[in-house]
C-alpha atoms as a PDB file:
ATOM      1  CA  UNK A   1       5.383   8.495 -16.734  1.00  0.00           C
ATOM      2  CA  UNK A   2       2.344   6.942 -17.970  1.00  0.00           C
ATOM      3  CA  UNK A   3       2.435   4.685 -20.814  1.00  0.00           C
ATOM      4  CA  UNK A   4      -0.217   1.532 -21.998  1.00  0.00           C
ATOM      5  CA  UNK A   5       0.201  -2.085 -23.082  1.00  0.00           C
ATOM      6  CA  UNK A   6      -1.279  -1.156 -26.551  1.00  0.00           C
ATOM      7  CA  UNK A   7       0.538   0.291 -29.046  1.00  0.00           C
ATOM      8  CA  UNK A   8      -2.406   1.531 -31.098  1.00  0.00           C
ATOM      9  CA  UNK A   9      -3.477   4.053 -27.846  1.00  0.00           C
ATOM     10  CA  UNK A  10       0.200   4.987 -27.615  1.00  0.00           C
ATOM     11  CA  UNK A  11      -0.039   6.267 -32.050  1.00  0.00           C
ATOM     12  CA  UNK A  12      -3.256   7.896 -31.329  1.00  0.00           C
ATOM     13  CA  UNK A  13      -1.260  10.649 -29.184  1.00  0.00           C
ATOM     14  CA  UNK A  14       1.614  11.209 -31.985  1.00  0.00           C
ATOM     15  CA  UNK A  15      -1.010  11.092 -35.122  1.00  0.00           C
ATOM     16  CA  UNK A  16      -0.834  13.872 -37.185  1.00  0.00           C
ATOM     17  CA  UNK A  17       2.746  15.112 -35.476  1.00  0.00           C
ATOM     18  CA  UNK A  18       5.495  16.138 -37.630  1.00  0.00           C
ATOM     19  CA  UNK A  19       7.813  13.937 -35.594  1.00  0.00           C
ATOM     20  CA  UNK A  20       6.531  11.017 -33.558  1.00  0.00           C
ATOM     21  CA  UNK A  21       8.163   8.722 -31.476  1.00  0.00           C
ATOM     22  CA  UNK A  22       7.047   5.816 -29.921  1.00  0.00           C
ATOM     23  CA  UNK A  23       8.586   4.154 -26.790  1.00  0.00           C
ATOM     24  CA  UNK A  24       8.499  -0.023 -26.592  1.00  0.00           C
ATOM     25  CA  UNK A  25       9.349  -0.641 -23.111  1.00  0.00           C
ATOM     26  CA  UNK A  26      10.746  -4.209 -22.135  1.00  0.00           C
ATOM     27  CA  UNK A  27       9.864  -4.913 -18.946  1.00  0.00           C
ATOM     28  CA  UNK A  28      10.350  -9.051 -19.015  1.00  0.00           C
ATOM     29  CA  UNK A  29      13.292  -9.146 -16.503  1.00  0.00           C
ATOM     30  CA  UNK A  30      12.378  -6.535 -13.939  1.00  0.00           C
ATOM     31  CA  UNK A  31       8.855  -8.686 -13.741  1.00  0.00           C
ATOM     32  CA  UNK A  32      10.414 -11.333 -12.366  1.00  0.00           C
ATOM     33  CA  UNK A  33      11.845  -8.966  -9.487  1.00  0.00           C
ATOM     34  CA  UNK A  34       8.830  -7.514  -7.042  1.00  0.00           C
ATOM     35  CA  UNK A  35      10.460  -4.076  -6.760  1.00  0.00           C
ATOM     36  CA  UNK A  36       9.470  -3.266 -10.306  1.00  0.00           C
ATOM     37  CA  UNK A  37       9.433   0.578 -10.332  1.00  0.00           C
ATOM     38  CA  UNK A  38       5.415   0.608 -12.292  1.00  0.00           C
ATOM     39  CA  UNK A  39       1.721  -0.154 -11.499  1.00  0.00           C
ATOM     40  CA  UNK A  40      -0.866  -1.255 -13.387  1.00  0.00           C
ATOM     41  CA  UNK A  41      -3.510   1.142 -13.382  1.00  0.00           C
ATOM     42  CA  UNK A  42      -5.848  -0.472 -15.611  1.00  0.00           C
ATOM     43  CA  UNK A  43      -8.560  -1.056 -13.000  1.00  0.00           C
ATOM     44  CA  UNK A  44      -8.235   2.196 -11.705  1.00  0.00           C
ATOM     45  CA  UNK A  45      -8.481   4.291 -14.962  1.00  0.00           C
ATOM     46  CA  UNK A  46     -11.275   6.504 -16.135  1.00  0.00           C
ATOM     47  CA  UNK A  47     -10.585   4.732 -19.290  1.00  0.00           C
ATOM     48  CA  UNK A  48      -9.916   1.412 -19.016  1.00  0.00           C
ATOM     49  CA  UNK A  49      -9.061   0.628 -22.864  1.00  0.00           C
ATOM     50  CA  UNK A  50      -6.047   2.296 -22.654  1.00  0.00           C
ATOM     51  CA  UNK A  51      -4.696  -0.347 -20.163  1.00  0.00           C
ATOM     52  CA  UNK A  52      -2.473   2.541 -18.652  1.00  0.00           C
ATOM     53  CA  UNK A  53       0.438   1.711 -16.863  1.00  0.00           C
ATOM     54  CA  UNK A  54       2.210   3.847 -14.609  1.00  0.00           C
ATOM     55  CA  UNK A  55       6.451   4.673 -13.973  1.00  0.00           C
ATOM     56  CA  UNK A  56       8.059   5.869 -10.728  1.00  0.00           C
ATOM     57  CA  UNK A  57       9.995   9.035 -11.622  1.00  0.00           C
ATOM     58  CA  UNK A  58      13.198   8.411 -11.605  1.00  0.00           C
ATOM     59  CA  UNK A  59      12.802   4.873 -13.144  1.00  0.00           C
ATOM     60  CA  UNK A  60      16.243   3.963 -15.480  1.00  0.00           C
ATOM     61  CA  UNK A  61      15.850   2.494 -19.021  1.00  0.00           C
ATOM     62  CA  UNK A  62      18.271   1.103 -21.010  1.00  0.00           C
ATOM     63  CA  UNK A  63      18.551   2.015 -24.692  1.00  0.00           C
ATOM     64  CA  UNK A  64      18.535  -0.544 -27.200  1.00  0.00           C
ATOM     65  CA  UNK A  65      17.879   0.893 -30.533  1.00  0.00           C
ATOM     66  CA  UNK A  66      16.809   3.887 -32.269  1.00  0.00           C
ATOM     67  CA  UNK A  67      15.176   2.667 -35.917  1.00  0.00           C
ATOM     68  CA  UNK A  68      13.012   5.284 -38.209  1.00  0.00           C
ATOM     69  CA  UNK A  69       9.568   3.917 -39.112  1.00  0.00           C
ATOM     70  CA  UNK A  70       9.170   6.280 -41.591  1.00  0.00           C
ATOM     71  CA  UNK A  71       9.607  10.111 -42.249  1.00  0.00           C
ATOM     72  CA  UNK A  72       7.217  10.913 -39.093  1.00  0.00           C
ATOM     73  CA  UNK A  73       7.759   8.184 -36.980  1.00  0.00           C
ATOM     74  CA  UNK A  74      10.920   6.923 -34.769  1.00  0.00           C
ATOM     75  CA  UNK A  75      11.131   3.928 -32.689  1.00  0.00           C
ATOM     76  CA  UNK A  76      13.133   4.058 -29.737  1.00  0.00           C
ATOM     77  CA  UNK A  77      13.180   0.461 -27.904  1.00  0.00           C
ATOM     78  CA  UNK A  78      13.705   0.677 -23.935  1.00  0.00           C
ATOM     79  CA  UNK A  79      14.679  -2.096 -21.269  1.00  0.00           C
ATOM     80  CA  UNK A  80      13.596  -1.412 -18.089  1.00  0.00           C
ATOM     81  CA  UNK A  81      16.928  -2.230 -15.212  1.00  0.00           C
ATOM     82  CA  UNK A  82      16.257  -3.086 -12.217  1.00  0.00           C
ATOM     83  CA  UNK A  83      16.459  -1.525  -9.178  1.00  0.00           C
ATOM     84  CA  UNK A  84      18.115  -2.288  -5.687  1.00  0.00           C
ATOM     85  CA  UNK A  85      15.779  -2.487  -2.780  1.00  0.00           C
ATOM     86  CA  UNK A  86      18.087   0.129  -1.387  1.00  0.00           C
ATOM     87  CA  UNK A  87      16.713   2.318  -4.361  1.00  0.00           C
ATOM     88  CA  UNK A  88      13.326   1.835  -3.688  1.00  0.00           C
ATOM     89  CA  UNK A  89      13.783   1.909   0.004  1.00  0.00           C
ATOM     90  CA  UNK A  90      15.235   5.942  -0.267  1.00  0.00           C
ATOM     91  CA  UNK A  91      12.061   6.541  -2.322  1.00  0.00           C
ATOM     92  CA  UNK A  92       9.489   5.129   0.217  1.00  0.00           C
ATOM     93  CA  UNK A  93      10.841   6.692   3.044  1.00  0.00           C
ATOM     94  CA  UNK A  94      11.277  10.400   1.010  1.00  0.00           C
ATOM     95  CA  UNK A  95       7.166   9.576  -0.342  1.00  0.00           C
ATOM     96  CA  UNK A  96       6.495   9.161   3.670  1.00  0.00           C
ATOM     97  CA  UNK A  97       8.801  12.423   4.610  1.00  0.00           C
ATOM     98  CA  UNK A  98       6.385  14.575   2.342  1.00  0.00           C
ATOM     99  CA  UNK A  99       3.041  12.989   3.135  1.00  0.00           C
ATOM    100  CA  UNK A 100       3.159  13.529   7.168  1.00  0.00           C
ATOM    101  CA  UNK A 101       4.480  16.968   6.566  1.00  0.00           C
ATOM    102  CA  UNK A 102       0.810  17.572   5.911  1.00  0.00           C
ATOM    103  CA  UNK A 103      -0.856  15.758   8.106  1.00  0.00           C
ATOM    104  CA  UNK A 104      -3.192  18.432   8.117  1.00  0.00           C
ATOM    105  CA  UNK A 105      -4.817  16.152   5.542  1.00  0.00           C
ATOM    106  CA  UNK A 106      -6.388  13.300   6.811  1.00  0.00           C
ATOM    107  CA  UNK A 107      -7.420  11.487   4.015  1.00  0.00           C
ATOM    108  CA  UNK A 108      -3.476  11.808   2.587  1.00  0.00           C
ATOM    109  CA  UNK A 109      -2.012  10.759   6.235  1.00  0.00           C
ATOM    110  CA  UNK A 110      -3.894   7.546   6.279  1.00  0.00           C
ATOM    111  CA  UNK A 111      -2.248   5.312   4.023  1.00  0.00           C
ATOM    112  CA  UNK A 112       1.267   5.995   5.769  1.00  0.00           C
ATOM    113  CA  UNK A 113      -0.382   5.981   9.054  1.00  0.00           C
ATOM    114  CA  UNK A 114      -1.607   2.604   8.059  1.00  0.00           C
ATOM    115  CA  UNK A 115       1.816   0.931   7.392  1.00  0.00           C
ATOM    116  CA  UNK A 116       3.334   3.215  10.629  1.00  0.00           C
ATOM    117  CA  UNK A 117       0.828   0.956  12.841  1.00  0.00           C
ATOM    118  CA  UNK A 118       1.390  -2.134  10.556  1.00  0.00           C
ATOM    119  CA  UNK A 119       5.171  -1.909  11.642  1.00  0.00           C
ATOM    120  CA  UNK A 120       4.275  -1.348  15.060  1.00  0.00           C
ATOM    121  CA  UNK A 121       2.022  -3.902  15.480  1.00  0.00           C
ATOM    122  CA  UNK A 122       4.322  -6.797  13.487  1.00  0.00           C
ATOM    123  CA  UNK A 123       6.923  -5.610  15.803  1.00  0.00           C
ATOM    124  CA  UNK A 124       5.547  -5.966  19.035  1.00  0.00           C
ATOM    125  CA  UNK A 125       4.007  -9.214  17.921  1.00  0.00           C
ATOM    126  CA  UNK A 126       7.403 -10.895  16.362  1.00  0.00           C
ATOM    127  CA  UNK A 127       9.820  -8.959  18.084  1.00  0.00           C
ATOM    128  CA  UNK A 128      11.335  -8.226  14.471  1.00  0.00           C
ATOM    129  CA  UNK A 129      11.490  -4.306  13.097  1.00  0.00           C
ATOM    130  CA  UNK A 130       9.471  -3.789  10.525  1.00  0.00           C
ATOM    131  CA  UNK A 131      10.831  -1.299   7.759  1.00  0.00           C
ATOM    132  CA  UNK A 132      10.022  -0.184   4.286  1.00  0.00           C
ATOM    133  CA  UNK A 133      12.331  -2.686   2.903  1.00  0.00           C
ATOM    134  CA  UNK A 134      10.452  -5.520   4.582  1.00  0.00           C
ATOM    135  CA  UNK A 135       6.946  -4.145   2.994  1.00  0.00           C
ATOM    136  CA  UNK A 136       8.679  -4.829  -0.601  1.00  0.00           C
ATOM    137  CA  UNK A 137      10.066  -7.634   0.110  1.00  0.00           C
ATOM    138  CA  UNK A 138       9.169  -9.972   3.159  1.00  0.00           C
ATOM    139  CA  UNK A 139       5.372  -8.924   2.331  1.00  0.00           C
ATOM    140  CA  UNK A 140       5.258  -9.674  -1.348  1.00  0.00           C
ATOM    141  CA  UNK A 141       1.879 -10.408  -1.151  1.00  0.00           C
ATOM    142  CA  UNK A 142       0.978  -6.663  -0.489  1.00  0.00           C
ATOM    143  CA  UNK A 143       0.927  -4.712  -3.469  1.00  0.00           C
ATOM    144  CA  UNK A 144       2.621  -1.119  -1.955  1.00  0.00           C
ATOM    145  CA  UNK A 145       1.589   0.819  -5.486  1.00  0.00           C
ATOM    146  CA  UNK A 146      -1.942  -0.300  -5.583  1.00  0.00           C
ATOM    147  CA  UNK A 147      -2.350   0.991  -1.446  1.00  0.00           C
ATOM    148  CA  UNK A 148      -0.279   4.310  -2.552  1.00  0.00           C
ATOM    149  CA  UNK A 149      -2.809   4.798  -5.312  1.00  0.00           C
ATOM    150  CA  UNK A 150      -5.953   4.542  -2.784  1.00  0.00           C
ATOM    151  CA  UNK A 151      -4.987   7.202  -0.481  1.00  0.00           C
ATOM    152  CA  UNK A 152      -7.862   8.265   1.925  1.00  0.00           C
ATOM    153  CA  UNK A 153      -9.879   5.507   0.271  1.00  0.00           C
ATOM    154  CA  UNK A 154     -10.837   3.693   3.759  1.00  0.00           C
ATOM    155  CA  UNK A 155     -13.377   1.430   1.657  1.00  0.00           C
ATOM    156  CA  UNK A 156     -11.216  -0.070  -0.843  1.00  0.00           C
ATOM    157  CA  UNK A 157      -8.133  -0.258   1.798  1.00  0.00           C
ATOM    158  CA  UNK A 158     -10.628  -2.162   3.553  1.00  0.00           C
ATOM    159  CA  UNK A 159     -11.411  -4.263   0.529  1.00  0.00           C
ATOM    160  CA  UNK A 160      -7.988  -4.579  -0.423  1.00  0.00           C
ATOM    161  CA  UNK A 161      -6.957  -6.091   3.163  1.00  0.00           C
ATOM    162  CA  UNK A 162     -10.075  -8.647   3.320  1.00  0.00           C
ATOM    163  CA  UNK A 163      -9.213 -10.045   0.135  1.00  0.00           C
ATOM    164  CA  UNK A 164      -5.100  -9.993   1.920  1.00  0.00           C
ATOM    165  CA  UNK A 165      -6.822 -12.254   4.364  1.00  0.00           C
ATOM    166  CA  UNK A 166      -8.493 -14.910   2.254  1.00  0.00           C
ATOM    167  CA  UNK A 167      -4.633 -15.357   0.255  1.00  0.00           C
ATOM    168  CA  UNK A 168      -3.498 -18.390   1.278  1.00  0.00           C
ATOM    169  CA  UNK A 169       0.333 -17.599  -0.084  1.00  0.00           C
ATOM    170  CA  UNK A 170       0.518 -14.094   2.046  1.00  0.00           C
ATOM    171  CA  UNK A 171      -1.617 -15.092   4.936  1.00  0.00           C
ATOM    172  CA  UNK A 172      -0.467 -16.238   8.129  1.00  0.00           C
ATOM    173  CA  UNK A 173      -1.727 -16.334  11.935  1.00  0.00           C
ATOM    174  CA  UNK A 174       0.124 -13.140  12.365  1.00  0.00           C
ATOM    175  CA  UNK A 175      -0.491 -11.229   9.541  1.00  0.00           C
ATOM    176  CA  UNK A 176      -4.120 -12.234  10.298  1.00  0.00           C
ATOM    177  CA  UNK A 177      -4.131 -10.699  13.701  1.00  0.00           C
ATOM    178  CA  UNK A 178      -2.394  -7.730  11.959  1.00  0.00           C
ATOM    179  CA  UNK A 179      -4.480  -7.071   9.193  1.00  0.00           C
ATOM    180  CA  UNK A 180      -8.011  -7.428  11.675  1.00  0.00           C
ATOM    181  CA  UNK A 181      -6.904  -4.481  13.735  1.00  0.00           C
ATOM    182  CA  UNK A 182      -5.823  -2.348  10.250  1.00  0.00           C
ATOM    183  CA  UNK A 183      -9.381  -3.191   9.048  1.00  0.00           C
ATOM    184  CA  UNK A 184     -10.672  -1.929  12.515  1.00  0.00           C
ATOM    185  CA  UNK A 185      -8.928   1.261  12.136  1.00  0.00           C
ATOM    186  CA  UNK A 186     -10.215   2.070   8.889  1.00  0.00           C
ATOM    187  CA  UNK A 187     -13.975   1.270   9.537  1.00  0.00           C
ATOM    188  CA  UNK A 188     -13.254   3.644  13.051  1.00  0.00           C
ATOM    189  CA  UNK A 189     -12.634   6.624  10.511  1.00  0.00           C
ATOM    190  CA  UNK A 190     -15.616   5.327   8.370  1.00  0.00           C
ATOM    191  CA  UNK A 191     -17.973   6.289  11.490  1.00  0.00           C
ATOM    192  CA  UNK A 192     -18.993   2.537  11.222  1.00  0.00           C
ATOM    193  CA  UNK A 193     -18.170   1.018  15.133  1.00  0.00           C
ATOM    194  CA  UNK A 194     -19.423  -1.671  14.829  1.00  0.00           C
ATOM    195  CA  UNK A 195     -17.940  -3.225  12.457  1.00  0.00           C
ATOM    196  CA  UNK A 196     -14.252  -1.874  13.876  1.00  0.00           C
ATOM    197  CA  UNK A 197     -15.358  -3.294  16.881  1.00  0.00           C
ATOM    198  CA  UNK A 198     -15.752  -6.737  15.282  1.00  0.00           C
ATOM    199  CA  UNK A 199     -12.511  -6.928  13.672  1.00  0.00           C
ATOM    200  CA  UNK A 200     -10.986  -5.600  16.957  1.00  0.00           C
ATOM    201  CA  UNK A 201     -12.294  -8.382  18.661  1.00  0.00           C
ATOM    202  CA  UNK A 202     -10.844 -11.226  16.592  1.00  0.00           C
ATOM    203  CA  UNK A 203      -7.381  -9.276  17.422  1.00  0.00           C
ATOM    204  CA  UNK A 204      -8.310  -9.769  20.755  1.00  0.00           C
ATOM    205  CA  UNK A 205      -9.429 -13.266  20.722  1.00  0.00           C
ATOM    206  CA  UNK A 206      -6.005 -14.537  18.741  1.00  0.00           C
ATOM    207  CA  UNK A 207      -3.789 -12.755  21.854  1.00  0.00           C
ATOM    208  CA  UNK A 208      -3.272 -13.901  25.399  1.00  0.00           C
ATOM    209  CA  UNK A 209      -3.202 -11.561  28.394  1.00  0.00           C
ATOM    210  CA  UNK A 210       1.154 -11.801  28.115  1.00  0.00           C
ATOM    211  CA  UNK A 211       0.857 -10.588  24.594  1.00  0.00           C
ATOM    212  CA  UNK A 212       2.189  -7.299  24.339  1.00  0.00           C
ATOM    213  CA  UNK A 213       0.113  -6.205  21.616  1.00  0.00           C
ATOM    214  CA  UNK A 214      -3.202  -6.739  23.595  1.00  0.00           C
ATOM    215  CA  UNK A 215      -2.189  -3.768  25.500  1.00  0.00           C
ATOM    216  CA  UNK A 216      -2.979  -1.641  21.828  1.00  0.00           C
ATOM    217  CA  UNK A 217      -5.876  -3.685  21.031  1.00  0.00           C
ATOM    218  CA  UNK A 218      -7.313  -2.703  24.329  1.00  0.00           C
ATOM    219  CA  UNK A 219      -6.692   0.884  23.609  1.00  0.00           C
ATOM    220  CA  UNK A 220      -8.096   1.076  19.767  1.00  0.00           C
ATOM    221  CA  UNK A 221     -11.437  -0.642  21.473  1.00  0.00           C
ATOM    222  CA  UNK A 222     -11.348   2.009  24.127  1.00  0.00           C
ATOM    223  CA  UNK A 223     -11.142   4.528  21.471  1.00  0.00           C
ATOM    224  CA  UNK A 224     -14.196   3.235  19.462  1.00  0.00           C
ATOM    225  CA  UNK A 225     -16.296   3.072  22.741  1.00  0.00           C
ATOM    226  CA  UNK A 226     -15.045   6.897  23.610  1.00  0.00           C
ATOM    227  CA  UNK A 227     -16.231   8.201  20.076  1.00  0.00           C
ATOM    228  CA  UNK A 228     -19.535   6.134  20.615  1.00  0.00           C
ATOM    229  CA  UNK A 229     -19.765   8.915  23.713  1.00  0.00           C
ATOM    230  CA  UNK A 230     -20.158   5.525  26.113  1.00  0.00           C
ATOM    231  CA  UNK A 231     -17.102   6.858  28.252  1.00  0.00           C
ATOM    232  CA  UNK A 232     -17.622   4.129  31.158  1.00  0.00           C
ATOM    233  CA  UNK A 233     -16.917   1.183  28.642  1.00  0.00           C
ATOM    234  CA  UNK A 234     -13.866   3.511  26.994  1.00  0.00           C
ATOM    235  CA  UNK A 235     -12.211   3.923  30.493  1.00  0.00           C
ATOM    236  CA  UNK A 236     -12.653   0.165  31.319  1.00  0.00           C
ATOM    237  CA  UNK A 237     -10.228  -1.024  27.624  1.00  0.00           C
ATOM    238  CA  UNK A 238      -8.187   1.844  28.938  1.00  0.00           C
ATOM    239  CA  UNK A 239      -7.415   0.560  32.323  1.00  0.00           C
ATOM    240  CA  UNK A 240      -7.052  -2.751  30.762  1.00  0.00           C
ATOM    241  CA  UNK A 241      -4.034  -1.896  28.640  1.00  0.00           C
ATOM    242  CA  UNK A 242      -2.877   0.242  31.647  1.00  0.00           C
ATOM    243  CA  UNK A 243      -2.891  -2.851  33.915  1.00  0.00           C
ATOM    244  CA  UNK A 244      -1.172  -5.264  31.303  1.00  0.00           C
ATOM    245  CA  UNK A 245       1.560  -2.587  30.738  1.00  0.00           C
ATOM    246  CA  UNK A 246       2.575  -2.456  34.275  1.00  0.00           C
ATOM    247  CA  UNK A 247       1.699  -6.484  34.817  1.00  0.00           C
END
């Protein structure tokens, strides 16, 4: 549902109507809680002015009042309730059920194919599993409706993720190593090696040969050096992760 913080864009779409009626959402209490079911889209808008902001479907209101403006006009005042990470859990998992059923689309599959190698990565690293619930609420820093809207986009994921690593409140030693290996990954499917090679490499420098995850590091490296068609190099980060896994 898409609605905006100004009221005068909301009573240019019901001028001239025989009936109008305009919806004043209260949101106050459910922006206190980080699994608020609505994204600003301001920034993202063709037009900005209307400071859009955007509704999950399925998102509950509360009704208030109903008061008559005048003979065209009705006022119908909404609170927005809350809802259970268990709620928003079901929908993440359902949104990531229908986008790798077409996989067939790159550009759709990366986003979820980012946070499937996030939660592989934080695992093997921490030892902890790393599930949907955890994104909304152990990593409040990352904001999960902003990286839904940039699907495919590899250059503002990128973005998005550098400016993860300079937040002092989100960032730690692990979500660094983390996040340098997702940034990696997306400049690989930007064509631009280098640079994935250089964020692969701080990975590699923050791990010690018993870390588990070098093992992966060693194989994303491999795979930049394969699609830079230097297949000697490729095979030697291959054999590397081979030899850790069996060390």
């Amino acid at each position: 549902m898409s609605t905006s913080h100004r009221e005068n864009v909301a009573r240019e779409f019901i001028a001239g109507a025989e009936v109008g009626v305009i919806f004043e959402i209260n949101t106050i209490k459910a922006s206190y809680n980080i699994l608020h079911p609505f994204a600003d889209i301001s920034k993202l808008s063709v037009i900005q002015d209307e400071e859009e902001i955007l509704f999950f479907a399925g998102t509950v209101f509360r009704i208030n009042s109903v008061e008559k403006e005048n003979d065209s006009t009705w006022i119908i005042k909404l609170t927005l309730c809350n809802q259970t990470v268990e709620q928003m859990e079901q929908l993440m998992d359902a949104i990531k059920e229908q986008l790798t059923s077409i996989t067939c689309w790159d550009h759709l599959y990366m986003k979820i194919d980012d946070w499937m190698r996030f939660g592989k990565y934080y695992k093997i690293l921490t030892g902890r599993t790393f599930s949907w619930k955890d994104i909304m609420t152990t990593l409040v820093g990352i904001d999960f409706y902003y990286l839904m809207s940039i699907l495919g986009d590899y250059e503002t994921a990128i973005e998005y993720y550098k400016e993860l690593l300079w937040d002092e409140k989100f960032i730690d030693d692990q979500k660094c190593l983390v996040l340098n290996m997702m940034i990696g990954y997306n400049y690989f499917h930007l064509f631009e090696y280098d640079n994935a090679l250089f964020h692969y490499d701080i990975a590699l420098s923050s791990l010690d040969d018993n870390n588990k995850l070098i093992r992966e590091v060693y194989i994303l490296i491999g795979d930049v050096w394969r699609a830079k068609d230097n297949v000697e190099t490729a095979l030697s980060y291959y054999k590397k992760s081979i030899r850790n896994y069996y060390e």
